[in-house]
N, C-alpha and C. Protein backbone atom coordinates (compact mmCIF):
# COMPACT_ATOMS: atom_id res chain seq x y z
N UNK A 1 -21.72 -10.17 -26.57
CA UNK A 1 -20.92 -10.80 -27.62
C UNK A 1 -21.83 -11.73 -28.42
N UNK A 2 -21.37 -11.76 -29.45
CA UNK A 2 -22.67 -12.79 -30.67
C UNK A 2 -21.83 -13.67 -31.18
N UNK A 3 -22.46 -14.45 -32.00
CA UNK A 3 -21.25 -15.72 -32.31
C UNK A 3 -20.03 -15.10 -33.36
N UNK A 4 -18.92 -15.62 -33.59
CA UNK A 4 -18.41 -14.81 -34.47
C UNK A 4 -17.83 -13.59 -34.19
N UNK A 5 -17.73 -13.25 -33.13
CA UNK A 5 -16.91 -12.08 -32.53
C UNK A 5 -15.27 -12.28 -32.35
N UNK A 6 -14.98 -13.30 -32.06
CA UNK A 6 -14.00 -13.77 -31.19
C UNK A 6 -14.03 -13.13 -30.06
N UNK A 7 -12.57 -13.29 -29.24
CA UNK A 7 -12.25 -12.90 -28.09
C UNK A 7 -12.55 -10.72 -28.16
N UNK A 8 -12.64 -10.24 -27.39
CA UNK A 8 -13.33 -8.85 -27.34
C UNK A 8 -11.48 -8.51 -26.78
N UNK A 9 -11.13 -6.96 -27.04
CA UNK A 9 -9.70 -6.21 -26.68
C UNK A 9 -8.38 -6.81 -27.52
N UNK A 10 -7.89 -5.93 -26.95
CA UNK A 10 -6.47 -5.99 -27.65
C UNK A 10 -5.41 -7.22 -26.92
N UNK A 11 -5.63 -7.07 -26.12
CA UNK A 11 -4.70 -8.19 -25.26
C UNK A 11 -5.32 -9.70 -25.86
N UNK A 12 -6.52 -10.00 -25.40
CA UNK A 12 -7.23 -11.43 -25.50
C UNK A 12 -7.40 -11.59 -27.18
N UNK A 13 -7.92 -10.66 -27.82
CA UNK A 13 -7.71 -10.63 -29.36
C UNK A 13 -6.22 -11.09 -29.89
N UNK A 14 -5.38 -10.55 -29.53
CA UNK A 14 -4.11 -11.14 -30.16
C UNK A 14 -3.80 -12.44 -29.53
N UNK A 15 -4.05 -12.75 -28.00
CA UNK A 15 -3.98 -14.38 -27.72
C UNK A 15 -4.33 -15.12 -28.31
N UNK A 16 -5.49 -14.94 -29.08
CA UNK A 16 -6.54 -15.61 -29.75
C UNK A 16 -5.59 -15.83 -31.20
N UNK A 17 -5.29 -15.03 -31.64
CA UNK A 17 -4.43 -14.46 -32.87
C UNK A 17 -3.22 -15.79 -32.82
N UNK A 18 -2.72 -15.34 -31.92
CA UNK A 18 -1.33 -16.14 -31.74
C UNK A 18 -1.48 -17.58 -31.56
N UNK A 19 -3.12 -18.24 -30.53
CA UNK A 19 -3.22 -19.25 -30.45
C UNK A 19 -3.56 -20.18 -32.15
N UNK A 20 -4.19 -19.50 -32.66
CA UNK A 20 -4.06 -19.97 -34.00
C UNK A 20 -2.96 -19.97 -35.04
N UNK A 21 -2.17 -19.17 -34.52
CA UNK A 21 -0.58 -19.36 -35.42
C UNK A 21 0.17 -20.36 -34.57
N UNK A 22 -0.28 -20.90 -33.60
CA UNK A 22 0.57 -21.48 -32.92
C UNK A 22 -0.10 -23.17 -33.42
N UNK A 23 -1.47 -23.45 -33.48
CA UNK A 23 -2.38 -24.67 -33.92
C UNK A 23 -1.91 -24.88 -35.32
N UNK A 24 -1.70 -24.23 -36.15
CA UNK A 24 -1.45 -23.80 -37.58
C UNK A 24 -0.04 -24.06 -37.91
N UNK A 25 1.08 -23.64 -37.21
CA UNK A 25 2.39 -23.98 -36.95
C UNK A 25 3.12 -25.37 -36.59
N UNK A 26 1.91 -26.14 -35.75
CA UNK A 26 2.17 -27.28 -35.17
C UNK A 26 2.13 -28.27 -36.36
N UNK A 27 0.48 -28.34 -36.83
CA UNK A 27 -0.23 -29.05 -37.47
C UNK A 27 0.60 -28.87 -39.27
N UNK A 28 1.25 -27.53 -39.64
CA UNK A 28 2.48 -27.77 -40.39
C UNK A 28 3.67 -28.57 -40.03
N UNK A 29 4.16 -28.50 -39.29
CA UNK A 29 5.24 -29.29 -38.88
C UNK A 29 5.17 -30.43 -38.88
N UNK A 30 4.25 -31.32 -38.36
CA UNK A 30 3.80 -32.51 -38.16
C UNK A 30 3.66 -33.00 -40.09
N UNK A 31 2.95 -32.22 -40.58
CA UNK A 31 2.52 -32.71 -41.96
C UNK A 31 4.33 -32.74 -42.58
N UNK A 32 4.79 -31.38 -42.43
CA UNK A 32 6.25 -31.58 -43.11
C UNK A 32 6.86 -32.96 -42.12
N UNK A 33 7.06 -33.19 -41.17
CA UNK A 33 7.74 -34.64 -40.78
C UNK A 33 7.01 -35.82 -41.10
N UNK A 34 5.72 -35.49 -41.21
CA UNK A 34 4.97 -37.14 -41.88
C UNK A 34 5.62 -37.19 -43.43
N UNK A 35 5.57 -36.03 -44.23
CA UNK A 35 6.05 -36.39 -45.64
C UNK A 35 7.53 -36.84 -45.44
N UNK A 36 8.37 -35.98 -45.01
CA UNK A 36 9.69 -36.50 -44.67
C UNK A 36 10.15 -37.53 -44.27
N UNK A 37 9.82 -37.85 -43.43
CA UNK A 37 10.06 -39.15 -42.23
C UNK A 37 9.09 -40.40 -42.22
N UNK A 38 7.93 -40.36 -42.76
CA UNK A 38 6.97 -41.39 -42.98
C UNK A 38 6.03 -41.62 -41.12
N UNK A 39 6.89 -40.73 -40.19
CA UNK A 39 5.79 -40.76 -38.90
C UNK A 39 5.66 -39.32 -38.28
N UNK A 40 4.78 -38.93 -37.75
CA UNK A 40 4.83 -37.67 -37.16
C UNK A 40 6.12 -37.37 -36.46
N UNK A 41 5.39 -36.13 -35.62
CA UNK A 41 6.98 -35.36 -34.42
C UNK A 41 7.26 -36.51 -33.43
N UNK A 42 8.12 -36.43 -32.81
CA UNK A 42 8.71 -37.25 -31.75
C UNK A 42 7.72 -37.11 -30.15
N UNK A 43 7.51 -37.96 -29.43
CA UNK A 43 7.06 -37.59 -28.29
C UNK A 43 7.37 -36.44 -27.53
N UNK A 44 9.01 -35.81 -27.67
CA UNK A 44 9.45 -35.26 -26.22
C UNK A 44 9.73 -35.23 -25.18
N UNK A 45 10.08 -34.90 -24.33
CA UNK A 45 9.85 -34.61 -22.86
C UNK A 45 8.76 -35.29 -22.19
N UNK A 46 8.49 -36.35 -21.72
CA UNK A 46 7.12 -36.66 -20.86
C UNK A 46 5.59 -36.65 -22.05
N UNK A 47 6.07 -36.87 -23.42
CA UNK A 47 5.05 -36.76 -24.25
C UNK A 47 4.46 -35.52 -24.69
N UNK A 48 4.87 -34.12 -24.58
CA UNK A 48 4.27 -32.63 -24.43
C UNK A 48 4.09 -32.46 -25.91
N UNK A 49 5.20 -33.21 -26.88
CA UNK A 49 5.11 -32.35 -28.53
C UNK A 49 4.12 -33.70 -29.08
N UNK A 50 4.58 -34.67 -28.88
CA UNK A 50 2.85 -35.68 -28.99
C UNK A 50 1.57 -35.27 -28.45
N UNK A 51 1.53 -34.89 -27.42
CA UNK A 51 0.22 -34.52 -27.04
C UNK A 51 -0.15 -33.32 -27.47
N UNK A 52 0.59 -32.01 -28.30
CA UNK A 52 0.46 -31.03 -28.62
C UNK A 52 0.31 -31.39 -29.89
N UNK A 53 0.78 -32.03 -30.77
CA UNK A 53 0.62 -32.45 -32.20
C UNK A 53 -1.04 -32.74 -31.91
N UNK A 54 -1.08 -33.84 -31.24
CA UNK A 54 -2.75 -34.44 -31.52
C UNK A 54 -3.80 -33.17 -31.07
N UNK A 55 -3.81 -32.75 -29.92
CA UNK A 55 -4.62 -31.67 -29.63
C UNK A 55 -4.45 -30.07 -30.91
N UNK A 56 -3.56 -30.21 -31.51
CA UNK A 56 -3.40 -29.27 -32.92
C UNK A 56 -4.14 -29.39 -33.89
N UNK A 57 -4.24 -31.15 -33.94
CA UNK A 57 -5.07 -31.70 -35.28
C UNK A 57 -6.49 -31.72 -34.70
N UNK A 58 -6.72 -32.13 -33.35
CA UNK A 58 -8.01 -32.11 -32.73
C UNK A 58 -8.37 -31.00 -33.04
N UNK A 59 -7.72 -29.57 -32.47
CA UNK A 59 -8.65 -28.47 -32.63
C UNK A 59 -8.72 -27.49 -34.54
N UNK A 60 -8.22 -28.27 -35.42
CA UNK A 60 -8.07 -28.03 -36.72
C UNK A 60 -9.56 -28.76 -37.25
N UNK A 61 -9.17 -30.15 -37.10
CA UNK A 61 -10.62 -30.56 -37.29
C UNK A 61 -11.85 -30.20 -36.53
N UNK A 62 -11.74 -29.42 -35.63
CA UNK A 62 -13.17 -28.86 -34.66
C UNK A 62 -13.19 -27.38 -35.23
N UNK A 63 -12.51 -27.01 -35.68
CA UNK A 63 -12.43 -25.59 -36.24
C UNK A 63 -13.21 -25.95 -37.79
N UNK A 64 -12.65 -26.94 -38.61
CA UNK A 64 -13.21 -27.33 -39.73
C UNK A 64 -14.63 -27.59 -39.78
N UNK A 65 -14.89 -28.64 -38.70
CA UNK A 65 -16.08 -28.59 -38.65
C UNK A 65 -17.42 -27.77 -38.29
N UNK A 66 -17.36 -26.98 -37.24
CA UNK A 66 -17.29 -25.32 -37.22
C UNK A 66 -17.88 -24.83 -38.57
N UNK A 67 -16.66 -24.47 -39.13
CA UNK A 67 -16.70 -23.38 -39.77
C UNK A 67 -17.67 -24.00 -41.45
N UNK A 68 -17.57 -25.18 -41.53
CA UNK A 68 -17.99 -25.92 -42.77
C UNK A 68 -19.47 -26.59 -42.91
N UNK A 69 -19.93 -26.49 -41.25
CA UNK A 69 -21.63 -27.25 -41.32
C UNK A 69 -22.10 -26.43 -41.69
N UNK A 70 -23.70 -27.33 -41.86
CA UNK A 70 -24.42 -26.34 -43.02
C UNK A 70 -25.77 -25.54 -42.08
């Protein structure tokens, strides 16, 4: 595998697929409730949609940065 492949098959390829509609999904939501509401999503349950919001934006900005150095 070389850089830039992603995940290799059909199974792990679409995980991969879905895990980014799912980072992408979050990190919308959060932006639509910050404009709306003036604060992000709600904690949740034991903190799970807070800690999923931040780790969304974490891996958005590590993807950005990634994909944008020179």
């Amino acid at each position: 595998m070389t850089t830039g492949e992603g995940l290799q098959g059909d199974v792990l390829g679409g995980l991969e697929g879905l895990g980014y509609l799912a980072v992408l999904g979050m990190v919308a939501l959060s932006a639509k409730s910050k404009i709306s509401t003036g604060s992000g999503l709600p904690a949740g349950p034991g903190g799970v949609v807070g800690a999923s919001e931040g780790l969304a934006f974490l891996g958005l900005l590590g993807f950005a940065a990634f994909a944008f150095h020179s």
